[in-house]
PDB file of N, CA and C in Angstrom:
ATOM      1  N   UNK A   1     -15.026  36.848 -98.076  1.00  0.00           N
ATOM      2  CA  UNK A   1     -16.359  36.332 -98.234  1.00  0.00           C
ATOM      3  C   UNK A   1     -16.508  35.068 -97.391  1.00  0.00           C
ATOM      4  N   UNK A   2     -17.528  35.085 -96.912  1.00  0.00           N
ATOM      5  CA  UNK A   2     -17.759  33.699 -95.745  1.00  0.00           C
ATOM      6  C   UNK A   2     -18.392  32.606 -96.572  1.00  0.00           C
ATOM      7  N   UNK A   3     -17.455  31.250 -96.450  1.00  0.00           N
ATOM      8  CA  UNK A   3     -18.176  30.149 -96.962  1.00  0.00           C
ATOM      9  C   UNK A   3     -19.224  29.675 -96.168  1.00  0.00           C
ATOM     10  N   UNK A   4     -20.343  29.138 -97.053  1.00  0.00           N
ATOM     11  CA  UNK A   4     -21.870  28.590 -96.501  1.00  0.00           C
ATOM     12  C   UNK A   4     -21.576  27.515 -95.940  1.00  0.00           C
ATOM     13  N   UNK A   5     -22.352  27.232 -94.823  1.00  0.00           N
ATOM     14  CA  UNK A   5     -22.284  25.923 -94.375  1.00  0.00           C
ATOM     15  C   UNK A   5     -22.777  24.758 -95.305  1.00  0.00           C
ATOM     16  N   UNK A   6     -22.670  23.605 -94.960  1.00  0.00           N
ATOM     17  CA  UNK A   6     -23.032  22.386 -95.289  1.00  0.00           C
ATOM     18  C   UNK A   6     -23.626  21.517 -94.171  1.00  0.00           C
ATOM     19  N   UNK A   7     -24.695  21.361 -94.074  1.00  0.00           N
ATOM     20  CA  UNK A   7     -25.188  20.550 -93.349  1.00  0.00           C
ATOM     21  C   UNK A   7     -24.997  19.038 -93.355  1.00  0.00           C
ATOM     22  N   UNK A   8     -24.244  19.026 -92.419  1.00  0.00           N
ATOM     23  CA  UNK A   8     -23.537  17.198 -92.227  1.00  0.00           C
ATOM     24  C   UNK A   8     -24.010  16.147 -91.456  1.00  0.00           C
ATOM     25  N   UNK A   9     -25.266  16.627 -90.480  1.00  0.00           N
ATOM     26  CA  UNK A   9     -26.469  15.876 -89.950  1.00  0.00           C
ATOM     27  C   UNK A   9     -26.701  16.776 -88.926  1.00  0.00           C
ATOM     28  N   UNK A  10     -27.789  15.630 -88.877  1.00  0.00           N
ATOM     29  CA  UNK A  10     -29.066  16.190 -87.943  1.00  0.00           C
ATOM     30  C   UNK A  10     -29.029  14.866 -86.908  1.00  0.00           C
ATOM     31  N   UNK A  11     -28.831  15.306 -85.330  1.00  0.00           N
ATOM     32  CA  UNK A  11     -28.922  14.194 -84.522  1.00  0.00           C
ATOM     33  C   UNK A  11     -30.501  13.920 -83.936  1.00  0.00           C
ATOM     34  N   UNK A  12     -30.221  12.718 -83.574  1.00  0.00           N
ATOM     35  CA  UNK A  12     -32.079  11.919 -83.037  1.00  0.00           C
ATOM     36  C   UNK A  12     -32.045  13.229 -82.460  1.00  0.00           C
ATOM     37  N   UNK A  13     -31.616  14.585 -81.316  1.00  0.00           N
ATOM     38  CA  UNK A  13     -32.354  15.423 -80.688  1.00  0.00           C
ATOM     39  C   UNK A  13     -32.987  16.451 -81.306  1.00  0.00           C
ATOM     40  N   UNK A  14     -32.734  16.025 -82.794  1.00  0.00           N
ATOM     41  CA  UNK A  14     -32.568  17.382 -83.726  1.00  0.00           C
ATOM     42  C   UNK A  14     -32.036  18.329 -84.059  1.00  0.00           C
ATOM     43  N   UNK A  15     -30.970  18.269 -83.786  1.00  0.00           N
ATOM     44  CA  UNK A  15     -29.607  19.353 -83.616  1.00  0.00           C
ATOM     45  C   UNK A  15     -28.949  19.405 -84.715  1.00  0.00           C
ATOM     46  N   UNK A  16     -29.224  20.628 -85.360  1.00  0.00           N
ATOM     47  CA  UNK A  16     -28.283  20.168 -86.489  1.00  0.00           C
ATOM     48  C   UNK A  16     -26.880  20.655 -86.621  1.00  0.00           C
ATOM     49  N   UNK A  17     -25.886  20.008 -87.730  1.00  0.00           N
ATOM     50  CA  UNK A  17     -24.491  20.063 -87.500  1.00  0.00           C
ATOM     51  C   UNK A  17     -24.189  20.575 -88.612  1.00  0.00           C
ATOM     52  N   UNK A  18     -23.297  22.006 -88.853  1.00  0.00           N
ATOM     53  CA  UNK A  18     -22.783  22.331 -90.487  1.00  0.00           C
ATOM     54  C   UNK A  18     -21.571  22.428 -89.879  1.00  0.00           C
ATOM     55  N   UNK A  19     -21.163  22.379 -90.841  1.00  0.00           N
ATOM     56  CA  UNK A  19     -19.407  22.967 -91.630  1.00  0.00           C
ATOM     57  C   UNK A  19     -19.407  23.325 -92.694  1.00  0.00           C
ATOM     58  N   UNK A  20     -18.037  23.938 -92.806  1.00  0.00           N
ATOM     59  CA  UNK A  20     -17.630  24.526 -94.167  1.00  0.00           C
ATOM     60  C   UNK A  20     -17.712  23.650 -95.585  1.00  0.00           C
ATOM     61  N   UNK A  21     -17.537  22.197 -95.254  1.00  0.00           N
ATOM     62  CA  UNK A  21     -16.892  21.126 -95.996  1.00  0.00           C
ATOM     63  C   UNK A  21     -17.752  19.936 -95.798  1.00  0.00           C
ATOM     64  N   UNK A  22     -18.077  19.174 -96.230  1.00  0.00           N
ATOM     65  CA  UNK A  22     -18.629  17.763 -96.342  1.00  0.00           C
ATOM     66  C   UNK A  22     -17.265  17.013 -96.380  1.00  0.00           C
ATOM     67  N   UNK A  23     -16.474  17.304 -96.858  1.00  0.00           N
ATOM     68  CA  UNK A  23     -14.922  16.522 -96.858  1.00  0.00           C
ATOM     69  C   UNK A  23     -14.232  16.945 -95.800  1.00  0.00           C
ATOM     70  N   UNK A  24     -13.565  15.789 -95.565  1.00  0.00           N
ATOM     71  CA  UNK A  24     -12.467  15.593 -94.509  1.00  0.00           C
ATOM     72  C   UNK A  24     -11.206  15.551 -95.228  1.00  0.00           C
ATOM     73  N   UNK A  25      -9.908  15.136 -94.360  1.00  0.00           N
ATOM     74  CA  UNK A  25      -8.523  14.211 -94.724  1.00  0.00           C
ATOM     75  C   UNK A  25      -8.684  12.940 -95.198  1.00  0.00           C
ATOM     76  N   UNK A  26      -9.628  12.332 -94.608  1.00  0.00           N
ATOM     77  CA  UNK A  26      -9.829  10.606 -95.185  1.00  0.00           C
ATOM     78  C   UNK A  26     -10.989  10.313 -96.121  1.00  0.00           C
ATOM     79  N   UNK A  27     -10.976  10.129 -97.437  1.00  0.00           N
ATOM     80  CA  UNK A  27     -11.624   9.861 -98.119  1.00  0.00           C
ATOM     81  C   UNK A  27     -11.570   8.567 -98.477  1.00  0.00           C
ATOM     82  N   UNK A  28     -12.462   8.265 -99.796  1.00  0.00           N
ATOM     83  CA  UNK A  28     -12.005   6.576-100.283  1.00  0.00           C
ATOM     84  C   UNK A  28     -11.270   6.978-101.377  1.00  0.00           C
ATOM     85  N   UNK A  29     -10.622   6.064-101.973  1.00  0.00           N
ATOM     86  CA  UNK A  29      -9.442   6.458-102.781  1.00  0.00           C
ATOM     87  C   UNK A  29     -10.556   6.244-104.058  1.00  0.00           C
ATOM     88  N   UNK A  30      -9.979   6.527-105.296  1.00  0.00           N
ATOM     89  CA  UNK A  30     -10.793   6.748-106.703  1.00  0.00           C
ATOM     90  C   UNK A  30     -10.968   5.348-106.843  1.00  0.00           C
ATOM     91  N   UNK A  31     -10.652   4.695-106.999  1.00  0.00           N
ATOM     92  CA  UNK A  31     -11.207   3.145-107.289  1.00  0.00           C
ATOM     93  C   UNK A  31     -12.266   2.729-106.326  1.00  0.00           C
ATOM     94  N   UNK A  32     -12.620   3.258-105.390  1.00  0.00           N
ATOM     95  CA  UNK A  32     -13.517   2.598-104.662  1.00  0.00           C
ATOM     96  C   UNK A  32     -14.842   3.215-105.590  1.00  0.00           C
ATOM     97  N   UNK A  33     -14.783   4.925-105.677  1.00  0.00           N
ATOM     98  CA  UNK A  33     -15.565   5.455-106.302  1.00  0.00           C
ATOM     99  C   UNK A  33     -15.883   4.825-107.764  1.00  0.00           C
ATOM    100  N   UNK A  34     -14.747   4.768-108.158  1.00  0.00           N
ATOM    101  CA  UNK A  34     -15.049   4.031-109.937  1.00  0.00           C
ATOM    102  C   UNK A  34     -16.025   2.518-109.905  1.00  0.00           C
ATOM    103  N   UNK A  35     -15.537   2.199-108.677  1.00  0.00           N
ATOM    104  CA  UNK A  35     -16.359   0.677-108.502  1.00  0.00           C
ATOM    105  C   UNK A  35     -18.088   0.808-107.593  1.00  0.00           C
ATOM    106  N   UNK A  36     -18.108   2.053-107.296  1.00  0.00           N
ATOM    107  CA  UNK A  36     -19.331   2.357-107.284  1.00  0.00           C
ATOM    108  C   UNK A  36     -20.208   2.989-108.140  1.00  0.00           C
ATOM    109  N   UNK A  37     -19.287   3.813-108.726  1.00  0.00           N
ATOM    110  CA  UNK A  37     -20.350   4.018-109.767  1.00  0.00           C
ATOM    111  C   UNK A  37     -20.594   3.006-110.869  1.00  0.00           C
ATOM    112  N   UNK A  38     -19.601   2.133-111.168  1.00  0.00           N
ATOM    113  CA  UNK A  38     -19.880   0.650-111.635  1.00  0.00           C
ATOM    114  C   UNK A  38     -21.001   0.243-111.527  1.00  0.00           C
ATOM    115  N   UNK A  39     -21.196  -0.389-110.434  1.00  0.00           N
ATOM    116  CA  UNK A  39     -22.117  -1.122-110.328  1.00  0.00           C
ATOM    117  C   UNK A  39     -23.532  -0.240-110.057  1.00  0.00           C
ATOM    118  N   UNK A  40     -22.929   1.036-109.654  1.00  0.00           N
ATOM    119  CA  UNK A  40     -24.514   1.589-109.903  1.00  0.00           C
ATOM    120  C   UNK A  40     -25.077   1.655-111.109  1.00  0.00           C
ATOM    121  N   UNK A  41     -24.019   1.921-111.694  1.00  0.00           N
ATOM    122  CA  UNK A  41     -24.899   1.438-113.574  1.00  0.00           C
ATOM    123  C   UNK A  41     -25.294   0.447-113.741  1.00  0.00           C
ATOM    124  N   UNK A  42     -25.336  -0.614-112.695  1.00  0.00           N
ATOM    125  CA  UNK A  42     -25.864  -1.771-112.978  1.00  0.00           C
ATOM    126  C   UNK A  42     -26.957  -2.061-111.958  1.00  0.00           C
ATOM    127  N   UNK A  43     -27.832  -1.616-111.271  1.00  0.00           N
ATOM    128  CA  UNK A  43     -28.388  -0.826-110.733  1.00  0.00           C
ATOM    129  C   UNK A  43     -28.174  -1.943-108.817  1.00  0.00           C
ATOM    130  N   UNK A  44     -26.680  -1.638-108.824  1.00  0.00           N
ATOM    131  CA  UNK A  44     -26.157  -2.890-107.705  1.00  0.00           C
ATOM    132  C   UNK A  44     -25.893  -1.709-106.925  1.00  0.00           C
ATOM    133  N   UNK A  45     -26.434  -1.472-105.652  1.00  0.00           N
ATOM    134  CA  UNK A  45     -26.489  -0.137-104.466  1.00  0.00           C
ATOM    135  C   UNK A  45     -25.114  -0.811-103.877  1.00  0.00           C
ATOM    136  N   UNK A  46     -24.346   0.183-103.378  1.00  0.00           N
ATOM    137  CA  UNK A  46     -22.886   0.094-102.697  1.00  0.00           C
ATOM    138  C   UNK A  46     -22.576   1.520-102.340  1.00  0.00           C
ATOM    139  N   UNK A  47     -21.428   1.512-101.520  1.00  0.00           N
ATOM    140  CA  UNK A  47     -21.427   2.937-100.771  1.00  0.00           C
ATOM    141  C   UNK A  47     -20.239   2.835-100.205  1.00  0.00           C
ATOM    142  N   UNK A  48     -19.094   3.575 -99.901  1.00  0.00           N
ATOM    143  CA  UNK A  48     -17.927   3.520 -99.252  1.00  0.00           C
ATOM    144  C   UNK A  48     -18.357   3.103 -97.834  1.00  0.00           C
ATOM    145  N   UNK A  49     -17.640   2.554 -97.111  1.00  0.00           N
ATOM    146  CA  UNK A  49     -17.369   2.001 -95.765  1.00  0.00           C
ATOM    147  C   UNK A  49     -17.855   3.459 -94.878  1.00  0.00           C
ATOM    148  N   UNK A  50     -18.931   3.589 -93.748  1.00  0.00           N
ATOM    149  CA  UNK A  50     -18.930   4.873 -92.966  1.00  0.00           C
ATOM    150  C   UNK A  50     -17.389   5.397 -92.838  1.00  0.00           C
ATOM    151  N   UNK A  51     -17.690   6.338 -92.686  1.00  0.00           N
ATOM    152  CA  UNK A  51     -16.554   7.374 -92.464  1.00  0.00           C
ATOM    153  C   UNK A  51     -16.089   7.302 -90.828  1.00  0.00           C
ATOM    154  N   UNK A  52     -15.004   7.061 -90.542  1.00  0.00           N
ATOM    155  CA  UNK A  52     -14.689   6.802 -89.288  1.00  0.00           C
ATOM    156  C   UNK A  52     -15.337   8.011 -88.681  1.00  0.00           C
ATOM    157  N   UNK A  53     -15.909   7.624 -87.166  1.00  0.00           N
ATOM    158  CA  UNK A  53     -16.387   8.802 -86.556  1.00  0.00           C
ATOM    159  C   UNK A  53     -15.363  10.098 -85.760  1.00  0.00           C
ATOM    160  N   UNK A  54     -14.608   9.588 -85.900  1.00  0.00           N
ATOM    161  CA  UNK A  54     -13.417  11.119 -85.293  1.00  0.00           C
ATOM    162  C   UNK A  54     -13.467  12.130 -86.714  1.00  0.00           C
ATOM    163  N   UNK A  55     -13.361  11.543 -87.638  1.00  0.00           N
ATOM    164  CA  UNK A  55     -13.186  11.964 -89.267  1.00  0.00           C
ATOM    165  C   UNK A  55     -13.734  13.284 -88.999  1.00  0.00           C
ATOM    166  N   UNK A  56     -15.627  12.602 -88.846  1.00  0.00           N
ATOM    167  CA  UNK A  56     -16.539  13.389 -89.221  1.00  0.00           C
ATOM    168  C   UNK A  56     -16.764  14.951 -88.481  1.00  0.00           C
ATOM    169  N   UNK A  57     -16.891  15.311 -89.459  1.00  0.00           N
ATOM    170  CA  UNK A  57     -16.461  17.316 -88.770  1.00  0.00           C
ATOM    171  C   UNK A  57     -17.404  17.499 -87.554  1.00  0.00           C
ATOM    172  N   UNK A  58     -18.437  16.865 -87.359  1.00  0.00           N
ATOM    173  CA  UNK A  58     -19.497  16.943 -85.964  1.00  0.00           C
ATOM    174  C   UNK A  58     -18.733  16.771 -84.957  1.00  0.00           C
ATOM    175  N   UNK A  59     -17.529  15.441 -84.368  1.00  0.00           N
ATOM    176  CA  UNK A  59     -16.726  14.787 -83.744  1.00  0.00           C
ATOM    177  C   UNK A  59     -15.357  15.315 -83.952  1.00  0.00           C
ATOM    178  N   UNK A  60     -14.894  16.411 -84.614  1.00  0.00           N
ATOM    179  CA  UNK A  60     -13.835  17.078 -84.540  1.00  0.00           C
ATOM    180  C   UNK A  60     -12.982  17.189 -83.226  1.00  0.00           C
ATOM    181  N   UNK A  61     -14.083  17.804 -82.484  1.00  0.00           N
ATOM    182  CA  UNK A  61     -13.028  17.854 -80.905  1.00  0.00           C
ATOM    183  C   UNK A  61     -13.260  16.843 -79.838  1.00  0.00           C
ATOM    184  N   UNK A  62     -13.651  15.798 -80.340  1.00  0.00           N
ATOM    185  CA  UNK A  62     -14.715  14.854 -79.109  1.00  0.00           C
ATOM    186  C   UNK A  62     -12.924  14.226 -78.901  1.00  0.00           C
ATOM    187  N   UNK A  63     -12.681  13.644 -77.800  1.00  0.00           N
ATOM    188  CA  UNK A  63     -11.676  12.239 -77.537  1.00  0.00           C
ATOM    189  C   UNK A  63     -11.372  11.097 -79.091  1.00  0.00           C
ATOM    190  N   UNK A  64     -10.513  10.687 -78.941  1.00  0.00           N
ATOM    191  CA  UNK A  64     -10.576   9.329 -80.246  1.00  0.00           C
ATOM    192  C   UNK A  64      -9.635   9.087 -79.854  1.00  0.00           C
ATOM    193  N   UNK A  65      -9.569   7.833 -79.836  1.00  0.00           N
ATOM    194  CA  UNK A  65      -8.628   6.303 -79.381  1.00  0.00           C
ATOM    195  C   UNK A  65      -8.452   5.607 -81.475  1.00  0.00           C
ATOM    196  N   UNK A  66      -7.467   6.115 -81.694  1.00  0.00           N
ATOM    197  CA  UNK A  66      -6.802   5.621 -82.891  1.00  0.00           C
ATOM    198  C   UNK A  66      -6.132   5.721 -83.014  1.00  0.00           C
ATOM    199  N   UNK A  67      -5.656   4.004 -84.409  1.00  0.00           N
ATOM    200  CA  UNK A  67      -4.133   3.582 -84.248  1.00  0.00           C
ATOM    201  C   UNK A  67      -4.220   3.275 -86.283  1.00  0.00           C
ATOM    202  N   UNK A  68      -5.203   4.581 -86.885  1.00  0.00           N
ATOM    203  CA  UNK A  68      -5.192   4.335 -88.706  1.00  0.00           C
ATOM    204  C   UNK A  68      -5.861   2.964 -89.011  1.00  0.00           C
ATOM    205  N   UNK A  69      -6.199   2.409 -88.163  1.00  0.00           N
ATOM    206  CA  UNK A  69      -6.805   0.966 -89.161  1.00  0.00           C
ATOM    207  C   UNK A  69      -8.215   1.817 -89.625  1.00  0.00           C
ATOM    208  N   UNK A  70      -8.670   2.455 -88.513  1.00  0.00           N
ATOM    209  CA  UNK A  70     -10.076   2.940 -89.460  1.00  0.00           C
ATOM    210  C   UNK A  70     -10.196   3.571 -90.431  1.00  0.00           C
ATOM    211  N   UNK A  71      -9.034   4.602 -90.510  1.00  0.00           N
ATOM    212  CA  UNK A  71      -8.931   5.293 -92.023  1.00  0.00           C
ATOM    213  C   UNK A  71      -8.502   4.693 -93.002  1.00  0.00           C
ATOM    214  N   UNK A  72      -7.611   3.467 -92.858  1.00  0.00           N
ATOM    215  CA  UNK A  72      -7.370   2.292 -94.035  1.00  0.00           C
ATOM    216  C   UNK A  72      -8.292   1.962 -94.767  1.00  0.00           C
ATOM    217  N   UNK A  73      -8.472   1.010 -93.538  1.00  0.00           N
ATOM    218  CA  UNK A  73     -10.440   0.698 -94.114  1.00  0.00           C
ATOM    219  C   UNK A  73     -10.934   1.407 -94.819  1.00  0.00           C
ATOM    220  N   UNK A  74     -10.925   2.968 -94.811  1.00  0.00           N
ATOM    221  CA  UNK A  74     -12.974   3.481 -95.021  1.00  0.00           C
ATOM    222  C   UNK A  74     -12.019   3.871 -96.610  1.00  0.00           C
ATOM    223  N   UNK A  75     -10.669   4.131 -96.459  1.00  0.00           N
ATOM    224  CA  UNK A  75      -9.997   4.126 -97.782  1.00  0.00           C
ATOM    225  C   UNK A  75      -9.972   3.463 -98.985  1.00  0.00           C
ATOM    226  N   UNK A  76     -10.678   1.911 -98.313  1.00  0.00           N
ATOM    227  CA  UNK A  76     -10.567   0.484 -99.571  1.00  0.00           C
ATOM    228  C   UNK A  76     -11.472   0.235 -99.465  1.00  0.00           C
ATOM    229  N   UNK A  77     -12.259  -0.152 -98.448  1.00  0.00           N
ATOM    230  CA  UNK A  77     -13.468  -0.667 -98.245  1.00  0.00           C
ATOM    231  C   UNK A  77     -14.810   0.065 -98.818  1.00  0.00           C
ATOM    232  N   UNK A  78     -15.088  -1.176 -98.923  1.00  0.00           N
ATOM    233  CA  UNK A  78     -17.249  -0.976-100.131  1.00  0.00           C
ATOM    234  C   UNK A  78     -18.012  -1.630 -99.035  1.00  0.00           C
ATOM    235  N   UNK A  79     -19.369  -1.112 -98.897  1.00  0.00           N
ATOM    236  CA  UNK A  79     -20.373  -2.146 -98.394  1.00  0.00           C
ATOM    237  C   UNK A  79     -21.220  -2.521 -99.953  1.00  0.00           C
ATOM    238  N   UNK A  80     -21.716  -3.655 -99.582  1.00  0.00           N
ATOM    239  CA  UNK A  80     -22.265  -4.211-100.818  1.00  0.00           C
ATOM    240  C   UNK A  80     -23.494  -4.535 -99.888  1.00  0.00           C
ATOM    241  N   UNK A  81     -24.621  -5.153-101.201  1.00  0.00           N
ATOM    242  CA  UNK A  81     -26.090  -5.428-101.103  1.00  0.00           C
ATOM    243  C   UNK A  81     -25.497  -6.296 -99.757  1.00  0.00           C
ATOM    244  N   UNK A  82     -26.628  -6.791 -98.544  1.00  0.00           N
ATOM    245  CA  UNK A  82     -26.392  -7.622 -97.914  1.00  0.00           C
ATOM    246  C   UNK A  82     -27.779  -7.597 -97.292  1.00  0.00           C
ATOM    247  N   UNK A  83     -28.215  -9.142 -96.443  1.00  0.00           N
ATOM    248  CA  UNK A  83     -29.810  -9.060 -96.306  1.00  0.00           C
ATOM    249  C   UNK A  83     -30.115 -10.423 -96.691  1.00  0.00           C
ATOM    250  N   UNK A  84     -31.573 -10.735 -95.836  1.00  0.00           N
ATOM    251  CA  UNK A  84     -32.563 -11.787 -95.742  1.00  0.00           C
ATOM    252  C   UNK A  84     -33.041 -11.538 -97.302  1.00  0.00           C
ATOM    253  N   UNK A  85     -32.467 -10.401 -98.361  1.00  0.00           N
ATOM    254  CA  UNK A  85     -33.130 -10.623 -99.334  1.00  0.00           C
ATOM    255  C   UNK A  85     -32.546 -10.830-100.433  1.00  0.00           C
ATOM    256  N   UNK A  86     -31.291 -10.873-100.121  1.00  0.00           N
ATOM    257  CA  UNK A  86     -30.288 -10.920-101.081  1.00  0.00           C
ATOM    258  C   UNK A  86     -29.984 -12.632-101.497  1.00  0.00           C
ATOM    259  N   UNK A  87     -30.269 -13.155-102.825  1.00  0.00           N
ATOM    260  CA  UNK A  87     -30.513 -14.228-102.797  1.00  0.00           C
ATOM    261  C   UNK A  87     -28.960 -15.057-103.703  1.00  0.00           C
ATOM    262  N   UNK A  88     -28.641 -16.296-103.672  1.00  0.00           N
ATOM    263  CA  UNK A  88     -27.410 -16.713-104.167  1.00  0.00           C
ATOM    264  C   UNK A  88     -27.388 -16.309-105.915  1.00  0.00           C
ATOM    265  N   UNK A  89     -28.316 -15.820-106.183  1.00  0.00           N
ATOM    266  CA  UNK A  89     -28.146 -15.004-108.045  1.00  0.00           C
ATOM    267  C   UNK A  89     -27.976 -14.110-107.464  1.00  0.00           C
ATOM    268  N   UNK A  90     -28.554 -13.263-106.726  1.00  0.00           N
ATOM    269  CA  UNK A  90     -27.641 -11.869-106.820  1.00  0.00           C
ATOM    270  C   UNK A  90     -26.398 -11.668-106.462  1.00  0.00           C
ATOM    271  N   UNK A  91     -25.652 -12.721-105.659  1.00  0.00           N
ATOM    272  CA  UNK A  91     -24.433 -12.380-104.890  1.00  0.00           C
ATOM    273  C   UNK A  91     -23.767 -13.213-106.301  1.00  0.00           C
ATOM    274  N   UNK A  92     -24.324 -14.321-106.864  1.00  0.00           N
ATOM    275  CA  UNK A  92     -23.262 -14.552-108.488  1.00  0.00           C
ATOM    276  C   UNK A  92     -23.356 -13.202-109.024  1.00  0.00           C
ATOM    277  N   UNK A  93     -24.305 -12.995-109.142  1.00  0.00           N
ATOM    278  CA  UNK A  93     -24.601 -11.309-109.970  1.00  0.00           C
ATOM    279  C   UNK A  93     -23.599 -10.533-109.760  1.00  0.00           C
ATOM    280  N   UNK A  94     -23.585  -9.689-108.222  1.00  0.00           N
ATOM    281  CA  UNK A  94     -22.361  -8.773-107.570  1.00  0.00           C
ATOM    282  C   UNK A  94     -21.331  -8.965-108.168  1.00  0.00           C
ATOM    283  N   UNK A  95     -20.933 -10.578-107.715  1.00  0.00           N
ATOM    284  CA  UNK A  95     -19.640 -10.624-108.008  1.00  0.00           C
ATOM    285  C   UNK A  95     -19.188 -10.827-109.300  1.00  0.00           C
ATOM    286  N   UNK A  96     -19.786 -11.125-110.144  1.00  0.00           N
ATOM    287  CA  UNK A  96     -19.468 -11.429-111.639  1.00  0.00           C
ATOM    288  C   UNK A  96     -19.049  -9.794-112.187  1.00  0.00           C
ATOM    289  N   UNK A  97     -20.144  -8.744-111.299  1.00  0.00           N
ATOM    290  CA  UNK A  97     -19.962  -7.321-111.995  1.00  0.00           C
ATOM    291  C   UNK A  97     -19.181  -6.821-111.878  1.00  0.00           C
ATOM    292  N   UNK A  98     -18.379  -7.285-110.357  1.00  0.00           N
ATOM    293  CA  UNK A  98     -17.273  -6.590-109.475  1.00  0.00           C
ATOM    294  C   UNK A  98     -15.861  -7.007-110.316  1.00  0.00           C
ATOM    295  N   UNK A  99     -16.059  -8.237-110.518  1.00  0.00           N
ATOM    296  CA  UNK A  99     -14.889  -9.344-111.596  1.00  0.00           C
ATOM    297  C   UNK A  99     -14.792  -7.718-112.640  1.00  0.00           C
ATOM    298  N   UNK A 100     -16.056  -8.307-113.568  1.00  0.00           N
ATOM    299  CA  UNK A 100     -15.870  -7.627-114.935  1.00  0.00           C
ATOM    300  C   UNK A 100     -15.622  -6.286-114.663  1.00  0.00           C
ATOM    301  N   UNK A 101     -16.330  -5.384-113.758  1.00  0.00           N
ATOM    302  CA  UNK A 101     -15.459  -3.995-113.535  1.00  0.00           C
ATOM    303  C   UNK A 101     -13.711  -3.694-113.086  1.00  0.00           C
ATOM    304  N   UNK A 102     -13.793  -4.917-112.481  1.00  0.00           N
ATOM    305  CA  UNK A 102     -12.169  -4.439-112.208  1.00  0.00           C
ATOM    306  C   UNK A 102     -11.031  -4.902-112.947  1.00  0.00           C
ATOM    307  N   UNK A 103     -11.857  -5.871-114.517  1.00  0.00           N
ATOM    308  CA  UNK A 103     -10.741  -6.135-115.572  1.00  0.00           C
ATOM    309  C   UNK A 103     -10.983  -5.062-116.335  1.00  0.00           C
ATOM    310  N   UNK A 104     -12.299  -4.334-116.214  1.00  0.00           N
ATOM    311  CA  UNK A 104     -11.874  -3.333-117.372  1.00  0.00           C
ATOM    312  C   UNK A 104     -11.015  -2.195-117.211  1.00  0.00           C
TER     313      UNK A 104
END
């Protein structure tokens, strides 16, 4: 039986890109996830680090110049709120949530 694609983007020309899988080899490890869904219960937006671009199944056969720091990274790394709007209570905020999520 043939697995369905997954559509993994659409470029500015409009081209779109599937695969079998939305997943790769490099993911973020479960704590990054646990600490996002954390704070999404707290309604604090965060998202694993982009996915290195060789990773991504579109860029499968393209060239890549790597030496693992990018898959480290996208392994630990969070982006958090950031912005002209993000004000010094919300970044006490973040971090107070980030504290209390990672003692519990």
């Amino acid at each position: 039986m043939n697995k369905p694609l997954i559509l993994v983007g659409v470029s500015p020309a409009g081209v779109i890109h599937a695969a079998e899988s939305a997943h790769t080899d490099c993911e973020p490890n479960a704590n990054v996830e646990a600490m996002r869904m954390g704070l999404d219960a707290l309604n604090i937006e965060s998202r694993p680090l982009w996915k290195p671009m060789h990773k991504q199944p579109v860029y499968k056969n393209a060239p890549a110049y790597v030496n693992g720091i990018s898959e480290a990274l996208f392994k630990v790394g969070m982006c958090l709120p950031a912005g002209p709007y993000v004000t010094e209570d919300d970044v006490r905020f973040i971090c107070e949530a980030i504290k209390d999520l990672i003692i519990k």
